[in-house]
Protein backbone atom coordinates (compact mmCIF):
# COMPACT_ATOMS: atom_id res chain seq x y z
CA UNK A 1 8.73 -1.02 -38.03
CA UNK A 2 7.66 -1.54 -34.13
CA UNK A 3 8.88 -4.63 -32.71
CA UNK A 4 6.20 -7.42 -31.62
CA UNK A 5 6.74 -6.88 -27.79
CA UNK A 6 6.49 -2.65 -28.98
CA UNK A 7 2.87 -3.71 -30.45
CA UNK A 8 1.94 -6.08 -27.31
CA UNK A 9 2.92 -3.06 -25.55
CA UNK A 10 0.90 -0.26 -27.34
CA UNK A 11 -2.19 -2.94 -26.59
CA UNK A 12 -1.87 -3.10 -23.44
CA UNK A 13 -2.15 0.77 -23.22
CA UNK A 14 -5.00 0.81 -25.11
CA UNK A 15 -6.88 -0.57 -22.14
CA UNK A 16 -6.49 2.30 -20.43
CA UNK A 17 -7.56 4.54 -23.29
CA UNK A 18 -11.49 4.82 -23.13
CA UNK A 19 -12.09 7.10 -19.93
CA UNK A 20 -14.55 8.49 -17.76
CA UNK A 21 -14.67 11.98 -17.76
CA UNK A 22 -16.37 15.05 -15.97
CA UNK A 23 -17.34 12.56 -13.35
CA UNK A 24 -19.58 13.32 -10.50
CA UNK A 25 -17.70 12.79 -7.88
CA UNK A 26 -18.45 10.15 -4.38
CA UNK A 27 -17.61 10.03 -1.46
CA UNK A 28 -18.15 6.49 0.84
CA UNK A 29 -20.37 6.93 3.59
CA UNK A 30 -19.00 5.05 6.24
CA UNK A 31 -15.98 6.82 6.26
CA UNK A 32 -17.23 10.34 6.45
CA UNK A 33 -17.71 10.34 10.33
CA UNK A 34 -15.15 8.18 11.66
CA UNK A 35 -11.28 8.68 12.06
CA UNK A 36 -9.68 6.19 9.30
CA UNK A 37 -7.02 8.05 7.87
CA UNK A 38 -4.39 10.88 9.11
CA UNK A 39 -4.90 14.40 8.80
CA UNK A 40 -1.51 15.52 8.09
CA UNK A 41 0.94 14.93 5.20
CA UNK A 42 3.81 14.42 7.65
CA UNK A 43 4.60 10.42 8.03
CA UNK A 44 2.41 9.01 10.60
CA UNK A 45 3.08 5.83 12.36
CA UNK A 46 0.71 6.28 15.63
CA UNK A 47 -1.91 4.12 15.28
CA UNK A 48 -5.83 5.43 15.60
CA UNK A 49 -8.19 3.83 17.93
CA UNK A 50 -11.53 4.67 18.05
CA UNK A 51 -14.65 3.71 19.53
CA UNK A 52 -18.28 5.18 19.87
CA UNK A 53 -19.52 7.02 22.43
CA UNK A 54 -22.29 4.08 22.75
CA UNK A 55 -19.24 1.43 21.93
CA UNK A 56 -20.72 -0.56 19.73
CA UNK A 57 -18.41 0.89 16.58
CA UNK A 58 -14.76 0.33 16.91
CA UNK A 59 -11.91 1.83 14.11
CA UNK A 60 -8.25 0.53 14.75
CA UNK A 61 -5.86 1.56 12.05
CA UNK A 62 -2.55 0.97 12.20
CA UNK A 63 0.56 1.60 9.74
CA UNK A 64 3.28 0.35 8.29
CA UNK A 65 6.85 1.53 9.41
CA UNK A 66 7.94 2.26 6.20
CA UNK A 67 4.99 4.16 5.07
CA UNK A 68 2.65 5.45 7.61
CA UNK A 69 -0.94 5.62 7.99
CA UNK A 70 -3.00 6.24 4.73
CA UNK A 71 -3.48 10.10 4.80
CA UNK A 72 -7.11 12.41 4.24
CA UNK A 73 -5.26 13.63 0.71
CA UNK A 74 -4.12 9.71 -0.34
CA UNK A 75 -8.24 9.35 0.27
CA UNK A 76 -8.69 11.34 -3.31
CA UNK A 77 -7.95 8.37 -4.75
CA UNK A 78 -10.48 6.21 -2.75
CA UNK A 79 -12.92 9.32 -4.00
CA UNK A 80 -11.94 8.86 -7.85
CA UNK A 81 -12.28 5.00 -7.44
CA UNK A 82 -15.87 5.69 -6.03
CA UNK A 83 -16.71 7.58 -8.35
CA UNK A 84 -16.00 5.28 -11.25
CA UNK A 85 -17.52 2.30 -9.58
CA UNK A 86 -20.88 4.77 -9.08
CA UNK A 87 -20.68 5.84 -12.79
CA UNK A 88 -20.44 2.00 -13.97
CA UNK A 89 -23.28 1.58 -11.84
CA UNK A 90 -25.27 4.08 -13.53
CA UNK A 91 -24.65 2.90 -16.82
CA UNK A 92 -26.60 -0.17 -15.75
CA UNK A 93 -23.30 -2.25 -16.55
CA UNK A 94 -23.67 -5.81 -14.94
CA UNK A 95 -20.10 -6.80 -14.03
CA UNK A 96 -18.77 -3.76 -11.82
CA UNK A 97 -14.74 -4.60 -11.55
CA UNK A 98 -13.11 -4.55 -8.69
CA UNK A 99 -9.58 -3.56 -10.59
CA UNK A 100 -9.82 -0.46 -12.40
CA UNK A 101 -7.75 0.66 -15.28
CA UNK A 102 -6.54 3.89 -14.23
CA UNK A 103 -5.11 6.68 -16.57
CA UNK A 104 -2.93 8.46 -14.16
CA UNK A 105 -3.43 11.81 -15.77
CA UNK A 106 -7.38 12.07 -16.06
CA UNK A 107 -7.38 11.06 -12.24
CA UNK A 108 -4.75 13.86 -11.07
CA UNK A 109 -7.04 16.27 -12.92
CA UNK A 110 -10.05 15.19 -12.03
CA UNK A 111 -8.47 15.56 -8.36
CA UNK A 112 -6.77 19.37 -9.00
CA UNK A 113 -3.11 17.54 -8.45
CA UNK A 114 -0.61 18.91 -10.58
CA UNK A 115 0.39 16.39 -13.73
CA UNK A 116 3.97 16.86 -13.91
CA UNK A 117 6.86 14.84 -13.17
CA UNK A 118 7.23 14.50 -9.70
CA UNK A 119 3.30 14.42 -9.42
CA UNK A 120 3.33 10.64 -10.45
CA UNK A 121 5.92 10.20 -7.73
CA UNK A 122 3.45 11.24 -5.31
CA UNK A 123 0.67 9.49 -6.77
CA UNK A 124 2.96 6.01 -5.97
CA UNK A 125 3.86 6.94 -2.76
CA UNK A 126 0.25 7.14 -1.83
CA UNK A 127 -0.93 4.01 -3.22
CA UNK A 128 1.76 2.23 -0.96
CA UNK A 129 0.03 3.90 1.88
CA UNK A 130 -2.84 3.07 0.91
CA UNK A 131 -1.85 -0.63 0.05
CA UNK A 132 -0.01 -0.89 3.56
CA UNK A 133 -2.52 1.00 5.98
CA UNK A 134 -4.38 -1.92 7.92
CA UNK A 135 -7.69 -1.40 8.95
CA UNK A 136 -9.58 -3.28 11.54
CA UNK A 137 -13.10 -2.51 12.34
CA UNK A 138 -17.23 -3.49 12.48
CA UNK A 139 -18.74 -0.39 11.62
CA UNK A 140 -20.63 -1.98 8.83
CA UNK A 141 -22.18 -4.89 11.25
CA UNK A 142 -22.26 -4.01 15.06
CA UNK A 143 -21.04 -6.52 16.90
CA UNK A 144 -21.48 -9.10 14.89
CA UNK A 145 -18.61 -9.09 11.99
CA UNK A 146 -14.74 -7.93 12.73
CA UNK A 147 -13.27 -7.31 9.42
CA UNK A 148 -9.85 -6.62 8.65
CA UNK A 149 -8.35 -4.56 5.33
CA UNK A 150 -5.96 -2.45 3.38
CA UNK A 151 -7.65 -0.14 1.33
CA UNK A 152 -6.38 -1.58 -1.80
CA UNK A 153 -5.30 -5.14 -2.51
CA UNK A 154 -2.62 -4.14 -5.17
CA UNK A 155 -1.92 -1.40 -7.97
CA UNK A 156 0.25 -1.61 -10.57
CA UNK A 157 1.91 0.56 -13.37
CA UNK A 158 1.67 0.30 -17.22
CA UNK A 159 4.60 2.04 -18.57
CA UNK A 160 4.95 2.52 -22.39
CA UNK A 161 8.42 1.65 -24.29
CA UNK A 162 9.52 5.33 -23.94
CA UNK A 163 9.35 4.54 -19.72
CA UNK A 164 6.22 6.64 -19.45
CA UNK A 165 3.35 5.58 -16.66
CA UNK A 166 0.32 5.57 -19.30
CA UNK A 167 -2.03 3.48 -17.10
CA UNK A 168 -2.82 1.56 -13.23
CA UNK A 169 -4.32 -1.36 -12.13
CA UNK A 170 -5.89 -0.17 -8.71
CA UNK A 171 -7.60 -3.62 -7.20
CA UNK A 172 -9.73 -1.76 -4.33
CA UNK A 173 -10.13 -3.62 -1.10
CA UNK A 174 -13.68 -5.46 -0.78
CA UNK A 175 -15.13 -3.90 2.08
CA UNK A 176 -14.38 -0.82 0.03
CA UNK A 177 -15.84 -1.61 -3.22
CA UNK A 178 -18.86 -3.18 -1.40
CA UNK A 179 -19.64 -0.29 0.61
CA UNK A 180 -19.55 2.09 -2.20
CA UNK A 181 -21.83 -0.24 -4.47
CA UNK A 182 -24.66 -1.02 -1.67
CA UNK A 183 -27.47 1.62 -1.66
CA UNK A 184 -27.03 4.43 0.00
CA UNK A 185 -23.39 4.01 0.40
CA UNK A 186 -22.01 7.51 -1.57
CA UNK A 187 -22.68 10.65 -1.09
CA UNK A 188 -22.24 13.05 -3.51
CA UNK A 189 -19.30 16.04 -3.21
CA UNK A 190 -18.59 19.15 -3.96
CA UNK A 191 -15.49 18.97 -6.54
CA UNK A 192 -14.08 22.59 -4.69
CA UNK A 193 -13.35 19.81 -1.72
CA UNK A 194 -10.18 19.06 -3.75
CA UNK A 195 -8.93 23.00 -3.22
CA UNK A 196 -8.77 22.88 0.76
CA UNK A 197 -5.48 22.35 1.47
CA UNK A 198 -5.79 21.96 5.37
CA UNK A 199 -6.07 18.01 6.39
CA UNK A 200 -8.32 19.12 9.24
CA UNK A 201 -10.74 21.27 6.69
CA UNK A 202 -10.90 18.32 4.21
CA UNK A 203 -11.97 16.00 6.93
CA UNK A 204 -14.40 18.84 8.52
CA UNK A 205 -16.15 19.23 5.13
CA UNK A 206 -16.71 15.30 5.29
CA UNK A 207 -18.08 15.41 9.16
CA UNK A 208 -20.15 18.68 7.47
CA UNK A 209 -21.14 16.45 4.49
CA UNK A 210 -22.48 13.96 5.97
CA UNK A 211 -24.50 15.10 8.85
CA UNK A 212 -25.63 18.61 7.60
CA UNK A 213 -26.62 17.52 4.05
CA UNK A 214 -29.69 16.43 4.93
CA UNK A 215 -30.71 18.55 8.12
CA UNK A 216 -32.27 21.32 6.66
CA UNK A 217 -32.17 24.85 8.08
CA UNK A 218 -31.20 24.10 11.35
CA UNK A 219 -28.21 21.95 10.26
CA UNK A 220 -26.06 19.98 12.56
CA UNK A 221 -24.37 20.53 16.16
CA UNK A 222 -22.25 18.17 17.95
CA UNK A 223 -19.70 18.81 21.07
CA UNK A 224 -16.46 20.03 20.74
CA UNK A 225 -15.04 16.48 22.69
CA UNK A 226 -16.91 14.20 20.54
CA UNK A 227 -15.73 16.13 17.21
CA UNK A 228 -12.39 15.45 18.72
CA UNK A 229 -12.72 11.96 19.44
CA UNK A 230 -14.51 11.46 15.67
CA UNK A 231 -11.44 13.10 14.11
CA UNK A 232 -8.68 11.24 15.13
CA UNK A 233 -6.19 13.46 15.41
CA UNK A 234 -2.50 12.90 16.64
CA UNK A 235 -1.97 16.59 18.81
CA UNK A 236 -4.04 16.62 21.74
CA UNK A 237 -7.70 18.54 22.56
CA UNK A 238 -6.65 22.04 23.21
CA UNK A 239 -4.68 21.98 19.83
CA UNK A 240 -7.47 20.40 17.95
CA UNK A 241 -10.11 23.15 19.65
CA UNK A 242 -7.78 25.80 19.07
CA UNK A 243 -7.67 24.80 15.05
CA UNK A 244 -11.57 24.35 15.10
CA UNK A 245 -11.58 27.74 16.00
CA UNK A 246 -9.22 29.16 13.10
CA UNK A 247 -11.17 26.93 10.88
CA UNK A 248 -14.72 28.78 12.03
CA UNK A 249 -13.50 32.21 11.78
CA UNK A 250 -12.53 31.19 8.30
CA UNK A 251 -15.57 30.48 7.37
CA UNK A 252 -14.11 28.12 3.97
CA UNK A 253 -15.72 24.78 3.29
CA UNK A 254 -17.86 25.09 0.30
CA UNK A 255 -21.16 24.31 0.82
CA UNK A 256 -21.40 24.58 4.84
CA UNK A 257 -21.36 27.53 7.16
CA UNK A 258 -19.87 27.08 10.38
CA UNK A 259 -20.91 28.23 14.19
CA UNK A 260 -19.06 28.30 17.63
CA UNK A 261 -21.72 27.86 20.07
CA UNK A 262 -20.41 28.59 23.78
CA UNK A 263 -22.35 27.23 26.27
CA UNK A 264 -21.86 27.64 30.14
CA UNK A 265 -19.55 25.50 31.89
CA UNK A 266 -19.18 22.77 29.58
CA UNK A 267 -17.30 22.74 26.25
CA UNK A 268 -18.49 24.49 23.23
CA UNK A 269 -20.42 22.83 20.19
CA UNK A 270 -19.55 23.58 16.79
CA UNK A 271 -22.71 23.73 14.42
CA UNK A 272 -22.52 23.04 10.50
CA UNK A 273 -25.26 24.09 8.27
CA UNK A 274 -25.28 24.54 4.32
CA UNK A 275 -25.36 27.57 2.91
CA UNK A 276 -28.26 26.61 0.53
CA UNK A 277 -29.95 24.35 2.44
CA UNK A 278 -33.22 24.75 0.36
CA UNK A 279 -31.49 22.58 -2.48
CA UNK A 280 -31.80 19.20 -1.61
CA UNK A 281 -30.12 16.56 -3.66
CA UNK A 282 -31.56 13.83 -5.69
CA UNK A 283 -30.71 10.28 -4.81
CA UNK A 284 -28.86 7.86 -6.92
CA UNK A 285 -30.61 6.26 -9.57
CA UNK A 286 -30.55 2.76 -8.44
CA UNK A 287 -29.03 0.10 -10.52
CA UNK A 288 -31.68 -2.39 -10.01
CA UNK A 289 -35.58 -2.72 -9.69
CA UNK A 290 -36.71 -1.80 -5.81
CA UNK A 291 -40.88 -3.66 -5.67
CA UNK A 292 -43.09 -0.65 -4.30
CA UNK A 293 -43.10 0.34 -0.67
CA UNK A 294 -46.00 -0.66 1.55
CA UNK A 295 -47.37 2.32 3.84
CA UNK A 296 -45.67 0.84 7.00
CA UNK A 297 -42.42 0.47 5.21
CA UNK A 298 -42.07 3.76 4.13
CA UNK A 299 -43.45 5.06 7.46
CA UNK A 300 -40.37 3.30 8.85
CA UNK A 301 -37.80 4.72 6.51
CA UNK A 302 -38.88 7.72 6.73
CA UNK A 303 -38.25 7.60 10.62
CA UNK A 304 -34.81 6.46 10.14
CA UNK A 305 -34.57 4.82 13.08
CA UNK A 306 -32.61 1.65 11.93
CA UNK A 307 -30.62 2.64 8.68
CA UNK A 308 -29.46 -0.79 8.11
CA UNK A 309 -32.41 -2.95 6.62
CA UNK A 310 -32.28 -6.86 4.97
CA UNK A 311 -33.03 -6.62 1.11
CA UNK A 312 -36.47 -7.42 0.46
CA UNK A 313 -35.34 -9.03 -2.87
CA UNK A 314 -32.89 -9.23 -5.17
CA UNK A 315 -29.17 -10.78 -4.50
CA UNK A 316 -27.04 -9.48 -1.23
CA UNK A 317 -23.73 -9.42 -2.98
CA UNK A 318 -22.62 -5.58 -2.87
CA UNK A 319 -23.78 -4.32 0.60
CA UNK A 320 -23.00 -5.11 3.62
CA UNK A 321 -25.26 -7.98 4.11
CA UNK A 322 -22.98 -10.20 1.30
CA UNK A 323 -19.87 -8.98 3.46
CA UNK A 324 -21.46 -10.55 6.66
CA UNK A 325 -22.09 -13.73 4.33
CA UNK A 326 -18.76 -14.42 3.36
CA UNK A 327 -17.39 -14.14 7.34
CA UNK A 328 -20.09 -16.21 8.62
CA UNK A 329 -21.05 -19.04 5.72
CA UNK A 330 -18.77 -22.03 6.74
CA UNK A 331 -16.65 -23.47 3.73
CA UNK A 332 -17.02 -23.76 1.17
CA UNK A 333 -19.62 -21.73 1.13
CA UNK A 334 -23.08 -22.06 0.19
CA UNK A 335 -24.49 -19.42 -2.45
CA UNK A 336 -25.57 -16.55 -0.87
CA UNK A 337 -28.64 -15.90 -3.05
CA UNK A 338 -29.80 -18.71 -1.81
CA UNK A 339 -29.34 -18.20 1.64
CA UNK A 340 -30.93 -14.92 1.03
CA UNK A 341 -34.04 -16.31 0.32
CA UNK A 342 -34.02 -18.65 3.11
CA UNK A 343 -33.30 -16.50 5.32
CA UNK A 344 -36.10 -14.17 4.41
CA UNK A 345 -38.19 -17.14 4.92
CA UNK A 346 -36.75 -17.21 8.14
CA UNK A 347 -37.53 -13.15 9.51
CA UNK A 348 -41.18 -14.03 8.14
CA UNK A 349 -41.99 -17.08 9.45
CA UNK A 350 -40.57 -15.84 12.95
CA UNK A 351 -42.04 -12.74 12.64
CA UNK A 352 -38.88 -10.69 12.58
CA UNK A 353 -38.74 -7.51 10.73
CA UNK A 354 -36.25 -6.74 8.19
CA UNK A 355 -35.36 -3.53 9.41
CA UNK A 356 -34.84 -5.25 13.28
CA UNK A 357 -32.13 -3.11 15.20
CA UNK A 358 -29.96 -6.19 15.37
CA UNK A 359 -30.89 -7.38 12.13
CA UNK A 360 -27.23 -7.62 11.19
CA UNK A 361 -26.75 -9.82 13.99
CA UNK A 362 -29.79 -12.09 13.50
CA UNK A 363 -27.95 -13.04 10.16
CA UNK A 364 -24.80 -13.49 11.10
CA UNK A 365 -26.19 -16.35 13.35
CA UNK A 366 -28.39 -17.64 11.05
CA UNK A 367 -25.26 -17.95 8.73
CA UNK A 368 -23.15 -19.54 11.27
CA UNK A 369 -25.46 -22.07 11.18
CA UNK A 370 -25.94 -23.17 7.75
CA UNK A 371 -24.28 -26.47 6.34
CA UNK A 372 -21.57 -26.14 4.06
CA UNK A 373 -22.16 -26.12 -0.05
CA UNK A 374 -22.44 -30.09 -1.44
């Protein structure tokens, strides 16, 4: 007969039992085009720095001696996590966790990892990177908001009586988990990404996936410097141009075809267009009610000038706007439906439109501002 702490055991388990499988798999936005993690498996402990070309969006990531930096293949797990969050999010479910109950096993396959032995090893060692990486930066808000993370706030393991990991707690970092859960903030993947084995052709097919997706025949060119400055890398240019160029002979990255373009005098550009670019892909169902779009409105997103726009309606909590709230509201704070609505009082009665290029800033202020909650 099984002991009582062998049956508390076995239940605790079981919470890891019902999975998710065959997901489609997500990758988060923001992090597609900017350097936040290594590109090599060897230990890294140089830190990145990064900032735009027009400086308004600055990446500092920096590592922890024991560790190093958070690597582009410890990112699968980010990508699984995504995906997870996205599928709750489909389902229409109300109370999206920020922990997830992880069966180690369904993940590594989901991810191509082998499941053996040492392969849960690995899978520890790169939640501690993960879990020790710091990230500082305000690519989400401008100016305006600084915010500093790990990309995980803790993970555990759920071993069963025989010593064998049968589950993980994975708490994901809330800049994280809010920027996969805003709209707009995944894009889908191809699941072949998980079979490049080069750091720099994983994080290629990212640059490729998010700026070619959606550009249509004539895809997407950028300068050989600027690639180099997005990427992050630890060698220096010539190495990284010289390992472009490998990488565009090969021709690999499913999905996207790659160019050389020399150009006189100056350095080259590298152009990335999909192979198929006649498929376009559907967007997201969204998990909540969006009011119809006026003609000006969707004259304006379609133009794309300002991605970032203030919700029309409907609470603030998962994007970035909510993120902005909790740095700005003084304590304690205030709730931020609430402040929503006033502050789309606010744009109207002053005339301000939601999509404003410095919207984020606008209501950062306005936050700073408000009284603390009763």
């Amino acid at each position: 007969m099984a002991s009582k702490k062998d049956a508390r055991d076995d239940t605790q388990v079981d919470l890891f039992l019902p999975q998710l499988t065959a997901l489609p798999l997500r990758d988060q936005r923001e992090t597609m085009e900017r350097p936040f993690f290594s590109l090599s498996k060897r230990k890294r402990l140089k830190p990145i720095d990064y900032v735009s070309p027009d400086r308004k969006v600055t990446v500092h990531v920096s590592a922890n001696s024991e560790y190093g930096l958070a690597t582009i293949y410890d990112l699968d797990i980010l990508i699984y996590c995504a995906s997870v969050l996205i599928e709750y999010k489909r389902q229409g479910k109300n109370d999206i966790p920020q922990t997830l109950h992880v069966v180690p096993y369904d993940m590594l396959s989901t991810l191509k990892r082998d499941v053996g032995g040492r392969a849960y090893e690995l899978l520890g060692n790169a939640l501690d990177r993960l879990q020790s990486t710091t990230v500082k930066t305000n690519i989400r808000s401008g100016d305006a908001v600084e915010t500093t993370f790990s990309w995980i706030d803790s993970h555990s393991q759920l071993k069963d009586r025989n010593g064998q990991v049968r589950g993980m707690r994975i708490t994901l970092a809330k800049w994280f988990y809010d920027g996969v859960l805003m709209e707009g903030g995944v894009l889908a993947i191809d699941p072949a990404y998980f079979s490049l084995t080069g750091g720099r052709e994983r994080w290629l097919y990212r640059v490729a996936r998010k700026h070619a997706g959606g550009a249509g025949s004539d895809g997407f060119s950028i300068a050989m410097p600027t690639l180099y400055e997005k990427s992050g890398a630890e060698g220096d240019y010539r190495r990284f141009k010289f390992e472009m160029a490998k990488i565009v002979r090969e021709n690999g990255l499913p999905g996207y075809s790659l160019e050389l373009i020399q150009r006189q005098g100056t350095e080259p550009m590298l152009r990335m267009t999909r192979r198929d670019a006649e498929r376009q892909e559907a967007p997201l169902p969204s998990a909540s009610l969006q009011k119809p779009s006026t003609p000006k409105e969707s004259q304006t997103r379609a133009s794309d000038k300002n991605p970032i726009s203030f919700p029309a309606e409907g609470p603030i909590s998962f994007g970035a706007f909510g993120a902005i709230a909790r740095a700005n509201l003084p304590s304690p704070q205030r709730d931020h439906s609430a402040v929503a609505v006033e502050f789309r009082n606010f744009l109207q009665t002053r005339e301000i439109a939601f999509d404003a290029p410095n919207i984020t800033q606008i209501f950062a202020t306005f936050c700073s501002k408000q009284r603390p909650a009763s």
